[in-house]
PDB file of N, CA and C in Angstrom:
ATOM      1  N   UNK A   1    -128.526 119.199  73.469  1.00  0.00           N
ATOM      2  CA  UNK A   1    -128.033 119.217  74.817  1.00  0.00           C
ATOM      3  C   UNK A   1    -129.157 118.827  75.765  1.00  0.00           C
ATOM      4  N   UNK A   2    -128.639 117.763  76.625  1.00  0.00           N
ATOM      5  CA  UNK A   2    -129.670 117.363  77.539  1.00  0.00           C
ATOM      6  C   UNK A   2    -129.419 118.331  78.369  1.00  0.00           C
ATOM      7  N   UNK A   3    -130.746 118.742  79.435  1.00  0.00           N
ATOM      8  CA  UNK A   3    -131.197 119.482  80.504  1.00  0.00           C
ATOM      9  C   UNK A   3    -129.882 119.058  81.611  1.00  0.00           C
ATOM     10  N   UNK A   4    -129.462 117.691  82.127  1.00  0.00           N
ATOM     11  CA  UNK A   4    -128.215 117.984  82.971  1.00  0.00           C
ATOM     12  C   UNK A   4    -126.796 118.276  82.241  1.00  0.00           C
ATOM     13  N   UNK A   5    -126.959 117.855  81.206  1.00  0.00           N
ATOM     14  CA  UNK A   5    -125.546 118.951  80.765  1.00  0.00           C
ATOM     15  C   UNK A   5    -125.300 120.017  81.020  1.00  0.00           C
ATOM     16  N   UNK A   6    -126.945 120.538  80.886  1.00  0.00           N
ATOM     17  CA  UNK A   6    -127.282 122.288  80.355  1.00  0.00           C
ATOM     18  C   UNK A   6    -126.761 122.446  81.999  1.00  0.00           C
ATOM     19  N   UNK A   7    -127.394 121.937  83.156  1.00  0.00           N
ATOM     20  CA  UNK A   7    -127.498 122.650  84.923  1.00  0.00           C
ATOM     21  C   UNK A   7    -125.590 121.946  84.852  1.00  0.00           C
ATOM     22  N   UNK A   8    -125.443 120.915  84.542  1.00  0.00           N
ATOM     23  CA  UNK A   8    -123.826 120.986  84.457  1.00  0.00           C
ATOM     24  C   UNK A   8    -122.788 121.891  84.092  1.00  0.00           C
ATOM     25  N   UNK A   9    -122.985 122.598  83.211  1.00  0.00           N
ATOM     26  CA  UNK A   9    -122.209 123.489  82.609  1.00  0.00           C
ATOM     27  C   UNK A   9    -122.671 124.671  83.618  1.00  0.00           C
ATOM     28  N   UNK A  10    -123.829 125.552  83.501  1.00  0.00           N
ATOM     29  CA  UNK A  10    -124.342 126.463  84.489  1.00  0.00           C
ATOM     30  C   UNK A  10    -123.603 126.603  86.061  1.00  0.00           C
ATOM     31  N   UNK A  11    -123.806 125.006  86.438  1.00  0.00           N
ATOM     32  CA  UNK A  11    -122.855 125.382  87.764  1.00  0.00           C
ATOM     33  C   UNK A  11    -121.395 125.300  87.563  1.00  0.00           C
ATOM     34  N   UNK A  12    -120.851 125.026  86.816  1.00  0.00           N
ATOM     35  CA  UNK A  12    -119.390 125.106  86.522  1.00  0.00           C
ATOM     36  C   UNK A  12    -119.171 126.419  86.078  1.00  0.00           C
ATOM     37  N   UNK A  13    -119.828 126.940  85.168  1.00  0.00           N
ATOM     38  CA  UNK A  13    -119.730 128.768  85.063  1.00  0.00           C
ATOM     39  C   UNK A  13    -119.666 129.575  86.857  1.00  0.00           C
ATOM     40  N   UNK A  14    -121.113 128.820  87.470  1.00  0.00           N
ATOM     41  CA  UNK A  14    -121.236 129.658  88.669  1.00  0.00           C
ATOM     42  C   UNK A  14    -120.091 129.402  89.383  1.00  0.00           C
ATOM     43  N   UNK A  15    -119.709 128.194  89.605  1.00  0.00           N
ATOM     44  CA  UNK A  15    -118.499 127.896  90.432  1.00  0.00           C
ATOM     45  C   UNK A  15    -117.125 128.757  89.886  1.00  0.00           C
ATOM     46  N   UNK A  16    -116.616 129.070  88.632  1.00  0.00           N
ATOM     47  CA  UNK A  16    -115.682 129.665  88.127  1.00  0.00           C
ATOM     48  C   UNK A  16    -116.111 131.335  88.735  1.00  0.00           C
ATOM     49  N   UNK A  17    -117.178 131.726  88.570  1.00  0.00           N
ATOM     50  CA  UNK A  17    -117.538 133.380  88.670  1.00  0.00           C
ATOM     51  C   UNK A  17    -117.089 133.149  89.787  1.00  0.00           C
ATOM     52  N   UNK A  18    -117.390 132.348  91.102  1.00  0.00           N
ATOM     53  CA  UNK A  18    -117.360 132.278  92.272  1.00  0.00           C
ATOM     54  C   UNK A  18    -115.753 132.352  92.806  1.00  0.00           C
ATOM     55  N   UNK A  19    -115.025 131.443  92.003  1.00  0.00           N
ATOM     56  CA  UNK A  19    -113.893 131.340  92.397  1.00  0.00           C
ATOM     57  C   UNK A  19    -113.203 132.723  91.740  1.00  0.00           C
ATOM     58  N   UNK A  20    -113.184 133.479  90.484  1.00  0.00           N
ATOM     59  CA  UNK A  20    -112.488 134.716  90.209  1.00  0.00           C
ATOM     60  C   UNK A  20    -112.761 135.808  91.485  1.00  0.00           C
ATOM     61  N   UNK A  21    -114.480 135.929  91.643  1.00  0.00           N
ATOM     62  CA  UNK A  21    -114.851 136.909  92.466  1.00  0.00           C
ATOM     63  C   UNK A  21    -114.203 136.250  93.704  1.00  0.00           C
ATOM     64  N   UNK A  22    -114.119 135.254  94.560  1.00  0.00           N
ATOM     65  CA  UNK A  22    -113.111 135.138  95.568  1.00  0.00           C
ATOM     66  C   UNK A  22    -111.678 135.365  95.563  1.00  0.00           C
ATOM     67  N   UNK A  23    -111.028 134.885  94.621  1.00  0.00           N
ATOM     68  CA  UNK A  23    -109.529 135.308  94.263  1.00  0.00           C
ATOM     69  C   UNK A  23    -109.446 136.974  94.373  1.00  0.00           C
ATOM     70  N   UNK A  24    -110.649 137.611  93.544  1.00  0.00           N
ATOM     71  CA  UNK A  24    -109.862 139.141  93.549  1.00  0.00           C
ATOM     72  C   UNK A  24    -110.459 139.676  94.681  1.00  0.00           C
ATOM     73  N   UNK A  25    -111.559 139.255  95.383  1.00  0.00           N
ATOM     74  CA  UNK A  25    -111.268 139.715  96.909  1.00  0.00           C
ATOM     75  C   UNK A  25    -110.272 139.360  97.867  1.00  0.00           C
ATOM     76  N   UNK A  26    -109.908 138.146  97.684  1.00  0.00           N
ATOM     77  CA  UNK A  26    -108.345 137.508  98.398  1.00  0.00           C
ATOM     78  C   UNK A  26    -107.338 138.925  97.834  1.00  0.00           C
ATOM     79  N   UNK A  27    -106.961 139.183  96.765  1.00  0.00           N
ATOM     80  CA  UNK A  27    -105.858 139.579  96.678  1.00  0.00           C
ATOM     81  C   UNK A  27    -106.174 141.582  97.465  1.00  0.00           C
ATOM     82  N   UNK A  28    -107.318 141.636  97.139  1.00  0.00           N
ATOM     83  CA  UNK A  28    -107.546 143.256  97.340  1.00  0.00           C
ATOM     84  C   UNK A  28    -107.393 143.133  99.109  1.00  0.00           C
ATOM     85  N   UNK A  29    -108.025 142.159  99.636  1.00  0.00           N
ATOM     86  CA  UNK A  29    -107.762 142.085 101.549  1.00  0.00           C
ATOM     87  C   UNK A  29    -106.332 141.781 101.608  1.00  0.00           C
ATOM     88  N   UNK A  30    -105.719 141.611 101.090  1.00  0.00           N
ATOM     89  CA  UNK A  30    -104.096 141.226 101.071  1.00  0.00           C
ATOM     90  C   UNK A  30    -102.955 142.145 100.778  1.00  0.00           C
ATOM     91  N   UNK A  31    -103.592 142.953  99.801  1.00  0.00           N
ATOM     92  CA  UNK A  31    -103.030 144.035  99.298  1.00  0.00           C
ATOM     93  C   UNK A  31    -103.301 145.580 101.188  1.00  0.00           C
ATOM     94  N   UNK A  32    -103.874 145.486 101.299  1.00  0.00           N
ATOM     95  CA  UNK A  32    -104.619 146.070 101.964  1.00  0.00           C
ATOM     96  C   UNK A  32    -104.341 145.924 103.389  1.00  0.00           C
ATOM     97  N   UNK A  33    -103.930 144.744 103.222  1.00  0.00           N
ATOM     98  CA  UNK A  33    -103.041 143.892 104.710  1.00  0.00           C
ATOM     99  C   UNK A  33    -101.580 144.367 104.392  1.00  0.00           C
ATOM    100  N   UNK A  34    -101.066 143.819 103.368  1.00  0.00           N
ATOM    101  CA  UNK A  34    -100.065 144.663 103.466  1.00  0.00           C
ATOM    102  C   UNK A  34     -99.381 146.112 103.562  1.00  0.00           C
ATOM    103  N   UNK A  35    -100.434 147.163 103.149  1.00  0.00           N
ATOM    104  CA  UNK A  35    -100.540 148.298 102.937  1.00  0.00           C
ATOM    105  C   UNK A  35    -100.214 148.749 105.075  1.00  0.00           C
ATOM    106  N   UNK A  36    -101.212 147.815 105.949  1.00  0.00           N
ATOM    107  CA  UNK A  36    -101.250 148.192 107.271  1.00  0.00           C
ATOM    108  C   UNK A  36     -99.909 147.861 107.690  1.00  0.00           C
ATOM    109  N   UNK A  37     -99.390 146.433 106.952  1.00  0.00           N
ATOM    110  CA  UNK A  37     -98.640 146.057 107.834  1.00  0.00           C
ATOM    111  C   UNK A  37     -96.852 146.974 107.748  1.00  0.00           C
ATOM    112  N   UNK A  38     -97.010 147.499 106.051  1.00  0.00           N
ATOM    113  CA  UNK A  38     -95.724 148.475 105.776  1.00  0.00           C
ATOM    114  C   UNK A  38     -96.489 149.623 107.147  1.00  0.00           C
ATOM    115  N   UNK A  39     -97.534 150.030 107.123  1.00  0.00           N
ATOM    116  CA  UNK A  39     -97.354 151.317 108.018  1.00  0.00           C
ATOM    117  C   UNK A  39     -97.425 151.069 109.423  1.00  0.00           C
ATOM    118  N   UNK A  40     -97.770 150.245 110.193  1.00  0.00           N
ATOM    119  CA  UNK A  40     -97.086 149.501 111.550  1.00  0.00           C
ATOM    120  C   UNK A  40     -95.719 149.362 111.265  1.00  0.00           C
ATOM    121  N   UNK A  41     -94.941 149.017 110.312  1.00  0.00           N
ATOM    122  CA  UNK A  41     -93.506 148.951 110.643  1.00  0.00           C
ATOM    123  C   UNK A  41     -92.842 150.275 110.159  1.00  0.00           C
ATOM    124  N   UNK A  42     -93.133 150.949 109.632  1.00  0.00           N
ATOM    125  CA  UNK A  42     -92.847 152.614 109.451  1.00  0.00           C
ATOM    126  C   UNK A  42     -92.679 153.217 110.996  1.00  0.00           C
ATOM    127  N   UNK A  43     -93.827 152.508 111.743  1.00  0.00           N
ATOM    128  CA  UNK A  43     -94.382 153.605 113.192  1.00  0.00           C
ATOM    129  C   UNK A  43     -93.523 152.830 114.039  1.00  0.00           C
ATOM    130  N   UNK A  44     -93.291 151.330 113.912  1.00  0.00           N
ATOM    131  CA  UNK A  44     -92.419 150.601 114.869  1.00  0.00           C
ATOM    132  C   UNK A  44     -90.970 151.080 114.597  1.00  0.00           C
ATOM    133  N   UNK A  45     -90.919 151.574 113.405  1.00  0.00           N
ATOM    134  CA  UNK A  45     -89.210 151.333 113.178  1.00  0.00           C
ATOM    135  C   UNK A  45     -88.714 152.983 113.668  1.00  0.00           C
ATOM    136  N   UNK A  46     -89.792 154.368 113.651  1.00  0.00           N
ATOM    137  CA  UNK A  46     -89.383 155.543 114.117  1.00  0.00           C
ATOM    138  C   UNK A  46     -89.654 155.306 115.997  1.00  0.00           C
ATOM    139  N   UNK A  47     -90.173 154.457 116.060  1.00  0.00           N
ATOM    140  CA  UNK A  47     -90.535 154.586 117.992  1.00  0.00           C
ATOM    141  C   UNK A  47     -88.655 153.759 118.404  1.00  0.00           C
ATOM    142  N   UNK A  48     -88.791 152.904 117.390  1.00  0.00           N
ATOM    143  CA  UNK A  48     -87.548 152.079 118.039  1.00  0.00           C
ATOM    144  C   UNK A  48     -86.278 153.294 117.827  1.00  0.00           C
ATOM    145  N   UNK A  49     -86.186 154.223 116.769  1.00  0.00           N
ATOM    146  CA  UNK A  49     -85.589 155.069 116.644  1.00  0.00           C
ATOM    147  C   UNK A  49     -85.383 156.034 117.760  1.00  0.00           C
ATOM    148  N   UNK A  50     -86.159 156.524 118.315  1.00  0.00           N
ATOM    149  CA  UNK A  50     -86.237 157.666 119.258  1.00  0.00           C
ATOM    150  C   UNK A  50     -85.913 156.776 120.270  1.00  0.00           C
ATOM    151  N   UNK A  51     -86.490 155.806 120.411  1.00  0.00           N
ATOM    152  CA  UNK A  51     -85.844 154.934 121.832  1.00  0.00           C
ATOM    153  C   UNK A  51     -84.327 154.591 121.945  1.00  0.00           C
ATOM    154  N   UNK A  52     -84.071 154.358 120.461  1.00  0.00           N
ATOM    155  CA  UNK A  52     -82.296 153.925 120.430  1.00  0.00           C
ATOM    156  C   UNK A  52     -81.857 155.461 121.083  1.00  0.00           C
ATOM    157  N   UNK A  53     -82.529 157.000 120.170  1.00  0.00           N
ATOM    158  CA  UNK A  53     -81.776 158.148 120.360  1.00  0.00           C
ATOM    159  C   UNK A  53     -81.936 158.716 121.947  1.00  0.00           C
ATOM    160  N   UNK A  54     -82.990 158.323 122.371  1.00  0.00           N
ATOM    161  CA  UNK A  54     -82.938 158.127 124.156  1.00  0.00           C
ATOM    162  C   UNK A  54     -81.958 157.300 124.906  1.00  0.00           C
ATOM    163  N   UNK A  55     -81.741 156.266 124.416  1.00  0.00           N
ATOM    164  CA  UNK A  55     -80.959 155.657 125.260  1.00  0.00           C
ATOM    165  C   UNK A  55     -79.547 155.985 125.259  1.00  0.00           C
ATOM    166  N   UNK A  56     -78.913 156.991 123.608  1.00  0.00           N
ATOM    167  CA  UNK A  56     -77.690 157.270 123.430  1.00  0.00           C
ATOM    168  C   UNK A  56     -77.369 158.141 124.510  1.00  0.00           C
ATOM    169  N   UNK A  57     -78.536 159.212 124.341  1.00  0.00           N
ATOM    170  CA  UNK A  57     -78.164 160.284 125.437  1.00  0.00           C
ATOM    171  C   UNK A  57     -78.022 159.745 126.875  1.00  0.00           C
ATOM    172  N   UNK A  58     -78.939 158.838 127.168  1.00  0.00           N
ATOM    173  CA  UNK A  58     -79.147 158.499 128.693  1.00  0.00           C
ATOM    174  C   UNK A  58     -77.201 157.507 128.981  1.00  0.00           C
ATOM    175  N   UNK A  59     -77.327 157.086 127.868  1.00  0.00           N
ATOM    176  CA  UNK A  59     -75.399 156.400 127.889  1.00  0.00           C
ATOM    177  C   UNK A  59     -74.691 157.585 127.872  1.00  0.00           C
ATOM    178  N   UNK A  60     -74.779 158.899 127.247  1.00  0.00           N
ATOM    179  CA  UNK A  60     -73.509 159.636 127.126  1.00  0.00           C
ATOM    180  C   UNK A  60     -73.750 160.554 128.819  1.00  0.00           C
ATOM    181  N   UNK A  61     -75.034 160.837 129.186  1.00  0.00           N
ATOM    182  CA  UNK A  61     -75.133 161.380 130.161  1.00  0.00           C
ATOM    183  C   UNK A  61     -74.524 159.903 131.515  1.00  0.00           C
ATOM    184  N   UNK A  62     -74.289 159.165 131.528  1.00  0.00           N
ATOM    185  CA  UNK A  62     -73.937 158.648 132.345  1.00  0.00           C
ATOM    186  C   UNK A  62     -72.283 158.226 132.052  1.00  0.00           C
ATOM    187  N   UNK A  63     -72.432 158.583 130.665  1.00  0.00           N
ATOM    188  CA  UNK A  63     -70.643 158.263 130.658  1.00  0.00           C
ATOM    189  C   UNK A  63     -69.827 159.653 131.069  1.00  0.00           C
ATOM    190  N   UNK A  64     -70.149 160.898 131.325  1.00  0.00           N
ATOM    191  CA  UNK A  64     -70.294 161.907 131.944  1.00  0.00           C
ATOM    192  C   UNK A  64     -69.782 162.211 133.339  1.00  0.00           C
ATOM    193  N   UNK A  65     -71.374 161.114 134.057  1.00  0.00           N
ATOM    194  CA  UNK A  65     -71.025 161.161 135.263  1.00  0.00           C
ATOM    195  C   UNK A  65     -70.074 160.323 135.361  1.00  0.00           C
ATOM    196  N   UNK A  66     -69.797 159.210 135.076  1.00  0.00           N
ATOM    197  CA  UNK A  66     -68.537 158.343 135.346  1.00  0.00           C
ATOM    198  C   UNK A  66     -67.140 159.274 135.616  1.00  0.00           C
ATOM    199  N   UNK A  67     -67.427 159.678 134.775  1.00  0.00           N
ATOM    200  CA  UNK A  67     -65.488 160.603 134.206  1.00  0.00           C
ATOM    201  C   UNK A  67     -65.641 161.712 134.896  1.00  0.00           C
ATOM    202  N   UNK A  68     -66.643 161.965 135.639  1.00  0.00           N
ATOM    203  CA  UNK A  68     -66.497 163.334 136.762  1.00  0.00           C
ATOM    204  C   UNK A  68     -66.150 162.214 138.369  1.00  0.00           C
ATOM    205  N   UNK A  69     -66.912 160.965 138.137  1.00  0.00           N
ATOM    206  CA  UNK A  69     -66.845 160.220 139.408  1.00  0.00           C
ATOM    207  C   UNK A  69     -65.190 160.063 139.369  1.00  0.00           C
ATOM    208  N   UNK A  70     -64.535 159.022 138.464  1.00  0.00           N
ATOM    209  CA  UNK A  70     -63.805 158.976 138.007  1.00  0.00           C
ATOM    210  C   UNK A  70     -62.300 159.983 138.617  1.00  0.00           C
ATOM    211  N   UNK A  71     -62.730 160.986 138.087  1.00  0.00           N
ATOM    212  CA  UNK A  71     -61.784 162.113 138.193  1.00  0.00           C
ATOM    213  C   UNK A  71     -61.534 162.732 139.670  1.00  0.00           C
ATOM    214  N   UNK A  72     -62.816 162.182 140.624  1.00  0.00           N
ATOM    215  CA  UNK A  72     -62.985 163.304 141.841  1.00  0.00           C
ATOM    216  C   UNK A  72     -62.275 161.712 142.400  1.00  0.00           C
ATOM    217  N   UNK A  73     -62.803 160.708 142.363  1.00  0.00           N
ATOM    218  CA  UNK A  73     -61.924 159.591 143.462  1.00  0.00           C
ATOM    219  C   UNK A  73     -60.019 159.552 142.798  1.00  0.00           C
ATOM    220  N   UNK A  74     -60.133 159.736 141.834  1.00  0.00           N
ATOM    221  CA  UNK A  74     -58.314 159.951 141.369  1.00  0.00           C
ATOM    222  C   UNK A  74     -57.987 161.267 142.043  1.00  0.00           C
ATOM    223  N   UNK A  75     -58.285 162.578 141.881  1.00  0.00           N
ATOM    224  CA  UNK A  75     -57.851 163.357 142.401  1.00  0.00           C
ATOM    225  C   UNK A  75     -57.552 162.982 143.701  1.00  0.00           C
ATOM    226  N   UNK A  76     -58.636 162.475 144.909  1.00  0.00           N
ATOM    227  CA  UNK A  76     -58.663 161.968 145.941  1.00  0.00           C
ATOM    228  C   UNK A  76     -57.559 160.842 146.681  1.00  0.00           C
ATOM    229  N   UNK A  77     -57.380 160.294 146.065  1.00  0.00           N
ATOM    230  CA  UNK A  77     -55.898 159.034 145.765  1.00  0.00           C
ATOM    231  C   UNK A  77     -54.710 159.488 145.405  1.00  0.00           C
ATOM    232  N   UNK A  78     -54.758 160.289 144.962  1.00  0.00           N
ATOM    233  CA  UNK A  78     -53.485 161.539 144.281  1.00  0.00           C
ATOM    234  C   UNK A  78     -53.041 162.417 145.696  1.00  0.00           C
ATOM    235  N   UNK A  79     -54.130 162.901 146.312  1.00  0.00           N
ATOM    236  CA  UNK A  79     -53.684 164.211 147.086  1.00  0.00           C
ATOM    237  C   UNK A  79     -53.567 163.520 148.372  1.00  0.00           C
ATOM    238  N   UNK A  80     -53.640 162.261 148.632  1.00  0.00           N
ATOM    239  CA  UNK A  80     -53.615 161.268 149.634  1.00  0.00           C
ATOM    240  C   UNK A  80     -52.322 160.750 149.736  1.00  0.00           C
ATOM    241  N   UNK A  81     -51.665 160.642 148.847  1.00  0.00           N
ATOM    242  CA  UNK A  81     -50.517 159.124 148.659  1.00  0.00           C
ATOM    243  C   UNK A  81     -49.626 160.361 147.536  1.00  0.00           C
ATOM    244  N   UNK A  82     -49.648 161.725 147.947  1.00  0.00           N
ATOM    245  CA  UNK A  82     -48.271 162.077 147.079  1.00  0.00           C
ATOM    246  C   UNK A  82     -47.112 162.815 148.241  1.00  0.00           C
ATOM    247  N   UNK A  83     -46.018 161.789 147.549  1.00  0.00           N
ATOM    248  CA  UNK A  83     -45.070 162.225 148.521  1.00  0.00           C
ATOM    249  C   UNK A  83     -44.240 163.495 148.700  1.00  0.00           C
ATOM    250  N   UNK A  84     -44.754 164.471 147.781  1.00  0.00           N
ATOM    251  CA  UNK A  84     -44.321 165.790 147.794  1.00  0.00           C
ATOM    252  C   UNK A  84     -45.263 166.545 148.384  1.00  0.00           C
ATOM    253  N   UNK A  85     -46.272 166.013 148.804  1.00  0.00           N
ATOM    254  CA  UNK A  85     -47.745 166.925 149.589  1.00  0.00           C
ATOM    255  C   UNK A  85     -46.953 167.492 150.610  1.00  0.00           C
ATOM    256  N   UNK A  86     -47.162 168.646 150.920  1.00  0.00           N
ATOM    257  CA  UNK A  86     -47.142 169.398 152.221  1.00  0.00           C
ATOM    258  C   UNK A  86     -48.347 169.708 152.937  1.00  0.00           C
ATOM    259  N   UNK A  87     -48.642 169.098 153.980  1.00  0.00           N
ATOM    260  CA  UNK A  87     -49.786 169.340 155.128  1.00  0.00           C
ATOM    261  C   UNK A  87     -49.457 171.251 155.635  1.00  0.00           C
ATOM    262  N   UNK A  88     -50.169 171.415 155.141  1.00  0.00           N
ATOM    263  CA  UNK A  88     -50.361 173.692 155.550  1.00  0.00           C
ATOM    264  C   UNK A  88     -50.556 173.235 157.282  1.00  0.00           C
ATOM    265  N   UNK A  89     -51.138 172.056 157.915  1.00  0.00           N
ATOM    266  CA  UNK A  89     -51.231 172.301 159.218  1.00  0.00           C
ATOM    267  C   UNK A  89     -50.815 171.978 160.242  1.00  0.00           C
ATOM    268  N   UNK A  90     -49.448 171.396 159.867  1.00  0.00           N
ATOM    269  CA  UNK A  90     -48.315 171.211 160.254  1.00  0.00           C
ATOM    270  C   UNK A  90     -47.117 172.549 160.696  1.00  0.00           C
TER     271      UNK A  90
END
């Protein structure tokens, strides 16, 4: 074996070590990325939760007031326009 075979082969070993040891750091920062990115969407998906369960209440509390609004302008239209009303001050 000539001497550039010999540094030929040598850097083709180094270049291979180089490329495994990069691959399994690629996959361990990746793994690791994904690991953050499941627990950001764990924390996004309970905030969006409590926000949906806020907003149910903030809808049922206003569907609430509607049907009391609702009820006080009908009563109001009712005791206005019924033709059996008797005025007491008459």
């Amino acid at each position: 074996m000539t001497p550039e075979l010999i540094a030929i082969l040598a850097l083709g070993i180094t270049l291979v070590g180089l490329l495994i040891t990069s691959r399994r750091d690629a996959r361990a920062d990746m793994q690791t990325f994904r690991e953050e990115v499941r627990t950001d969407n764990r924390a996004l998906r309970a905030e969006v939760h409590a926000d949906n369960q806020r907003l149910r209440q903030d809808v049922q509390a206003l569907a609430e007031r509607t049907a009391r609004l609702e009820g006080a302008i009908q009563g109001l239209f009712t005791s206005r326009h019924d033709p059996n009303r008797r005025d007491d001050a008459a």
